[in-house]
Protein backbone atom coordinates (compact mmCIF):
# COMPACT_ATOMS: atom_id res chain seq x y z
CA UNK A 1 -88.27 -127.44 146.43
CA UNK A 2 -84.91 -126.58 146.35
CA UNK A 3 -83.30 -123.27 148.81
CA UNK A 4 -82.34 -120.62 146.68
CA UNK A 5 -79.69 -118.08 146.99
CA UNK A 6 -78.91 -114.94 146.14
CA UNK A 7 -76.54 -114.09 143.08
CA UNK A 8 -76.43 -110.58 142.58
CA UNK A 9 -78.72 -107.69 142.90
CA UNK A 10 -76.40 -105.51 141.40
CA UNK A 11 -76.56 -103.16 145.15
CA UNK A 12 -72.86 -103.33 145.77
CA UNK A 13 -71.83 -101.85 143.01
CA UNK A 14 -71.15 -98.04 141.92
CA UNK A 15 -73.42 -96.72 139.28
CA UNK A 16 -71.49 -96.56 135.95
CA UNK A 17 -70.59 -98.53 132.22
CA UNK A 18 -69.37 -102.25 132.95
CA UNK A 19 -66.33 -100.76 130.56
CA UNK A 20 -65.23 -98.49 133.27
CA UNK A 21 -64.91 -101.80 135.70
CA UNK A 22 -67.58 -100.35 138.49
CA UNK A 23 -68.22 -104.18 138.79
CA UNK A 24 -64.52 -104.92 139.19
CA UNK A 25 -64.77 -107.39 136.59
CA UNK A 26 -67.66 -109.80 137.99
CA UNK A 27 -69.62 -108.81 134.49
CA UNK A 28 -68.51 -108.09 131.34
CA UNK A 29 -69.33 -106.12 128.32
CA UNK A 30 -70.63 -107.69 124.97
CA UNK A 31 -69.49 -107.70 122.97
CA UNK A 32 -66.61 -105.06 123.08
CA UNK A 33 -66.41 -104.67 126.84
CA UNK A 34 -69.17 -101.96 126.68
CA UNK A 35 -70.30 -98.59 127.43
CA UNK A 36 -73.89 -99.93 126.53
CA UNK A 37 -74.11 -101.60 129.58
CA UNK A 38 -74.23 -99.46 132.52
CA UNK A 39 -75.48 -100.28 136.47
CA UNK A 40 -78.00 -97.80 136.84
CA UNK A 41 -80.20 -96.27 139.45
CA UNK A 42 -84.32 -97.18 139.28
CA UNK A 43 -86.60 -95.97 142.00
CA UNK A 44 -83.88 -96.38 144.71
CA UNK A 45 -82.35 -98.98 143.75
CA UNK A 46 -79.61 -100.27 141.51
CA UNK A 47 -80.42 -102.82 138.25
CA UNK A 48 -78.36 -103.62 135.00
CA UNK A 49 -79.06 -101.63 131.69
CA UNK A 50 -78.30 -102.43 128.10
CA UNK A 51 -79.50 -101.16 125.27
CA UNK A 52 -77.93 -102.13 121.43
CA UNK A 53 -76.54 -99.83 118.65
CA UNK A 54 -79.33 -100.77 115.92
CA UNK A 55 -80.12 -103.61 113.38
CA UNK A 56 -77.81 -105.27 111.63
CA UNK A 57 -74.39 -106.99 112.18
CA UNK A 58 -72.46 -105.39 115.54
CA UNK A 59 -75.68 -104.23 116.65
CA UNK A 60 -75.40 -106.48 119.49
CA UNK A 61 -75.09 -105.26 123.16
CA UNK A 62 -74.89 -106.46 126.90
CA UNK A 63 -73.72 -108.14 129.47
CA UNK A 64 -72.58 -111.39 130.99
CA UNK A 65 -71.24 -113.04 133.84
CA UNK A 66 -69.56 -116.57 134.61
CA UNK A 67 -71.75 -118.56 137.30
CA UNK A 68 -68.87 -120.86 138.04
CA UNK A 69 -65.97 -118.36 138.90
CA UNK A 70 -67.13 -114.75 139.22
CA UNK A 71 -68.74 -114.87 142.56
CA UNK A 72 -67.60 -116.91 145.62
CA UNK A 73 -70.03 -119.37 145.35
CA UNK A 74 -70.05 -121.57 141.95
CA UNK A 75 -73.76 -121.30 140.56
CA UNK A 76 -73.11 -122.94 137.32
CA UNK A 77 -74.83 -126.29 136.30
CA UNK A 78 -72.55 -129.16 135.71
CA UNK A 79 -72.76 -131.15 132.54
CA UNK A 80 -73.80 -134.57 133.04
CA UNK A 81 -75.81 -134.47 136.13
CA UNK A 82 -76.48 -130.68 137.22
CA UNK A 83 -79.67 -129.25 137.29
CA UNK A 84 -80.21 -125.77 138.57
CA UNK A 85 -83.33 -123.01 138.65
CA UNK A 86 -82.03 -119.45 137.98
CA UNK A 87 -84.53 -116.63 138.38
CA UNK A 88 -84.53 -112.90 137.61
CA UNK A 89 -86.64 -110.44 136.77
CA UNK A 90 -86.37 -108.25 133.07
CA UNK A 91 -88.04 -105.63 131.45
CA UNK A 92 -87.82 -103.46 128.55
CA UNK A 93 -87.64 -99.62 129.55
CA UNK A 94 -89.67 -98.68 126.58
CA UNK A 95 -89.04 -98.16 122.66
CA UNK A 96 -87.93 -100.34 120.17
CA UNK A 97 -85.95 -103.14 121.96
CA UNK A 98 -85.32 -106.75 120.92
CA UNK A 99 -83.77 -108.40 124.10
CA UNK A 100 -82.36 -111.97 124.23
CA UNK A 101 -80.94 -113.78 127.29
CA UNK A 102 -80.66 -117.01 128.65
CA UNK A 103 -77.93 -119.57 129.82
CA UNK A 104 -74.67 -120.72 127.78
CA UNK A 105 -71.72 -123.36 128.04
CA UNK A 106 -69.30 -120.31 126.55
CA UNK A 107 -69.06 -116.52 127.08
CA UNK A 108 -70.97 -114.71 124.97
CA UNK A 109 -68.99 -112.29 123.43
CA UNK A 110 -69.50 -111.36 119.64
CA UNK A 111 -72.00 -109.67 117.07
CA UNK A 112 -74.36 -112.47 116.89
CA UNK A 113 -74.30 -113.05 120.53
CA UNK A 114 -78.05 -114.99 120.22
CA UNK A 115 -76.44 -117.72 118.22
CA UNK A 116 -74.78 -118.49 121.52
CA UNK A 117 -76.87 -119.51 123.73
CA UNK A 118 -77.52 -122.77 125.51
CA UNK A 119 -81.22 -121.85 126.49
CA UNK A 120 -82.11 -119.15 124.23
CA UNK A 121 -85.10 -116.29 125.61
CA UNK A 122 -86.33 -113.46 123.98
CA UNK A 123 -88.16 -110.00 125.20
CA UNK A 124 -89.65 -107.85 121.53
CA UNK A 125 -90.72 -104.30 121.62
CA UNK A 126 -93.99 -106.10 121.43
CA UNK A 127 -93.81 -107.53 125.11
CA UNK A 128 -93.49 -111.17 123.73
CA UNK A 129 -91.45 -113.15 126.28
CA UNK A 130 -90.59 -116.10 124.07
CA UNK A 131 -88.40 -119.42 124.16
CA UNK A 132 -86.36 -120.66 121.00
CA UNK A 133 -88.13 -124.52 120.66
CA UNK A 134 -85.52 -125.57 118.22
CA UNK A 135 -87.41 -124.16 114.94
CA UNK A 136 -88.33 -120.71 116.07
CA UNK A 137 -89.47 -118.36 118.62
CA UNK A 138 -92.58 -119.84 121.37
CA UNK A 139 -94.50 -117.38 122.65
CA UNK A 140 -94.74 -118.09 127.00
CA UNK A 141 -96.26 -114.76 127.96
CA UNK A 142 -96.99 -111.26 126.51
CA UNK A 143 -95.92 -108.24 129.28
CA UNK A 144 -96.82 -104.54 128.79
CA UNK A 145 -93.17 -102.35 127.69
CA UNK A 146 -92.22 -100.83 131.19
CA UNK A 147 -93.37 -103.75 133.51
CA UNK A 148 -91.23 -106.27 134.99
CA UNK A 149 -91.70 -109.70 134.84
CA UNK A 150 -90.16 -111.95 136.75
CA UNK A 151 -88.68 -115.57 134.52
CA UNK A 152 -87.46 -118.68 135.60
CA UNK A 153 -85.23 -120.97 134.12
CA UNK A 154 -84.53 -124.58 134.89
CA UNK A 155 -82.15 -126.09 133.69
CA UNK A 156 -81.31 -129.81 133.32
CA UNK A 157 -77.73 -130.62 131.89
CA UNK A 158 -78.33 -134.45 132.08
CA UNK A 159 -81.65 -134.52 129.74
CA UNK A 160 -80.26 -130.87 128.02
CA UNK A 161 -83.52 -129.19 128.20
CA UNK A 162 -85.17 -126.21 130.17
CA UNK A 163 -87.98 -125.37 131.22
CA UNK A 164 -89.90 -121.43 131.84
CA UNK A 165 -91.90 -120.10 134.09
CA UNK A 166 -92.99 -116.79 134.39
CA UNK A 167 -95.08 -114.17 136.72
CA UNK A 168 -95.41 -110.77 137.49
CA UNK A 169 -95.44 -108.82 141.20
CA UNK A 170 -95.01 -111.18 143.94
CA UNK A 171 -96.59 -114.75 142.22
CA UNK A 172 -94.77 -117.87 142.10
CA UNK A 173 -94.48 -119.14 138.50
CA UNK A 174 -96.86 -120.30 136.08
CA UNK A 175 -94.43 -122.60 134.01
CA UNK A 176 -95.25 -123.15 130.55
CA UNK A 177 -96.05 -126.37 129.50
CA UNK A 178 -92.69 -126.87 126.94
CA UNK A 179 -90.05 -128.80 127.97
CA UNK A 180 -87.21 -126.88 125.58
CA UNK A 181 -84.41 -128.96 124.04
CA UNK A 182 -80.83 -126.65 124.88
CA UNK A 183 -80.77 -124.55 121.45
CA UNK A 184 -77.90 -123.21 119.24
CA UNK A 185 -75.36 -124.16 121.61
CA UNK A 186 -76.52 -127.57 122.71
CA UNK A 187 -73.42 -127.74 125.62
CA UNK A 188 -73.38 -131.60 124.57
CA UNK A 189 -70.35 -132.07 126.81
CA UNK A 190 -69.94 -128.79 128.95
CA UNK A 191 -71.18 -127.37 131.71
CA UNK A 192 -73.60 -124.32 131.94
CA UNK A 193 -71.51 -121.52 133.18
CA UNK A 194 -72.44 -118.49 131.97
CA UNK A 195 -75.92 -116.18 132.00
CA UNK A 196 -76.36 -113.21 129.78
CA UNK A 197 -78.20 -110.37 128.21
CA UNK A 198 -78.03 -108.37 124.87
CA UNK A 199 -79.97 -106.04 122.86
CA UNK A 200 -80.09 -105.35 119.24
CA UNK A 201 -82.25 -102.88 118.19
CA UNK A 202 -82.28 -100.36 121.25
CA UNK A 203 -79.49 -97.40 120.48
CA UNK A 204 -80.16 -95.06 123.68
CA UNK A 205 -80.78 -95.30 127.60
CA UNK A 206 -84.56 -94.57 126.57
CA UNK A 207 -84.55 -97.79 124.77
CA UNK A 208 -82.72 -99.94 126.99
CA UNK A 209 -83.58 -103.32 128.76
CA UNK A 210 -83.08 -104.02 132.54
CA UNK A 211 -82.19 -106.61 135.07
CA UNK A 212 -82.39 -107.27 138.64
CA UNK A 213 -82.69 -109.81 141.74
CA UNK A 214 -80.57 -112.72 140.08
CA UNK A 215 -81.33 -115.73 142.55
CA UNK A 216 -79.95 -119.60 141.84
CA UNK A 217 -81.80 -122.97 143.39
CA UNK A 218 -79.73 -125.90 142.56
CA UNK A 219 -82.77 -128.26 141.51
CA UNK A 220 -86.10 -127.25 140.40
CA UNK A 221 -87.82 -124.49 142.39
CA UNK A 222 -90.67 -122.08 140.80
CA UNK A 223 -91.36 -120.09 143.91
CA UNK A 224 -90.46 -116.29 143.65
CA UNK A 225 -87.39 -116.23 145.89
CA UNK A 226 -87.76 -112.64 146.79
CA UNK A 227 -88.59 -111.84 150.45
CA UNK A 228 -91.24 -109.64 151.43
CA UNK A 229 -90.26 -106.80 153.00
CA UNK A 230 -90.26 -106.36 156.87
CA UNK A 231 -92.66 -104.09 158.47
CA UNK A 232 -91.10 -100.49 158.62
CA UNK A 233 -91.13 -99.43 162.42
CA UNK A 234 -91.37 -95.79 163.92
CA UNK A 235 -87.54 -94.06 164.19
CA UNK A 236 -84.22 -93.54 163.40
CA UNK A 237 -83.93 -97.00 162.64
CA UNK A 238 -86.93 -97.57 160.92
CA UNK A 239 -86.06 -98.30 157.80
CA UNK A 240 -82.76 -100.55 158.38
CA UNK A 241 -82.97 -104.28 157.84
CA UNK A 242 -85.55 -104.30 155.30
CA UNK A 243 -84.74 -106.72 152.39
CA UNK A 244 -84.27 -105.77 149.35
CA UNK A 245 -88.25 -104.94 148.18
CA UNK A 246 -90.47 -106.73 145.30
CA UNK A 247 -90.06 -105.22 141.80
């Protein structure tokens, strides 16, 4: 197993819309730098929200981020011979949301932003949490709307495929037994760089979709990479030095 490390759990930023720069430009908005992305406060702690503006062409809204240059540590997946496991963990907030995320070789950044991805994932108001296969959507796991579930995603940029694994709580993964080809964008020749997340169909807060606890292995690794947390003590400083807890 590889050692994984911590990319962002979106704690050390200011609660606000990625267009008003409360991430100082680590993510950005998609597709028009957007107010329908926002870092938002959940039980305590701090997750990113997106949520679309409907069906339909420019209904597409999110966020991304570059893994090789927007944190100090490059966490992208080189083309040739990189292979990397990135893990987070999603959920739909409720209503009618279509969510798709996954890896690319470019930034994802216009109206049919799921035409643009190297490994393509989807979330449906339905709780399906599918894979694009190459001919259409494969269904790995079906989640209740509220819950979060936590995916991994490896990815091998020598063979260009990727593999899924999924759980929820504190399990390690159950990886479905697809090895995926890399999708729309096939990155024949680039390196995977960027991860992202849009919505289509959801057009308020109510209807968003969430992320948290982005963590990077480089290799295969389908362990949950969250720690437990430590044992709260009596006191004033009871409650310091507790990691970050389990979705």
């Amino acid at each position: 197993m590889a050692a994984f490390t911590l990319v962002d759990d979106f704690e050390s930023y200011a609660s606000g819309t990625i267009a008003s720069g409360v991430t100082s430009g680590t993510w950005t908005g998609i597709f028009d730098g957007t107010a329908n992305a926002v870092i938002a406060g959940d039980s305590g702690s701090q997750a990113l929200r997106f949520w679309g503006t409907g069906s339909g062409a420019g209904g597409w809204r999110g966020a991304s981020v570059n893994l090789a240059s927007s944190y100090s540590t490059d966490f992208s997946v080189a083309h040739g011979s990189g292979a990397g496991t990135y893990f987070f963990q999603i959920r739909n907030v409720g209503g009618n949301s279509d969510t798709v995320f996954g890896l690319s070789d470019i930034a994802v950044d216009n109206n049919n932003s799921w035409q643009q991805f190297t490994s393509t994932l989807s979330l449906t108001t339905a709780g399906q949490l599918r894979a694009w296969n190459g001919t259409g959507d494969e269904v790995i796991a079906t989640i209740p709307t509220g819950d979060w579930v936590n995916v991994w995603i490896y990815a091998d940029n020598a063979a260009k495929t990727f593999q899924v694994g999924w759980s929820t709580g504190t399990d390690d993964a159950a990886v479905h037994g697809t090895t995926f080809n890399f999708g729309r964008r096939n990155g024949a020749d680039a390196n995977v760089s960027y991860l992202a997340f849009v919505d289509l169909l959801g057009t308020t807060s109510a209807t968003a979709s969430e992320v948290d606890n982005i963590w990077f292995a480089a290799g295969q690794d389908f362990t949950n990479p969250i720690p437990e947390p430590a044992a709260a003590t009596l006191g004033a400083l009871g409650l310091l030095g507790l990691l970050r807890r389990r979705r």
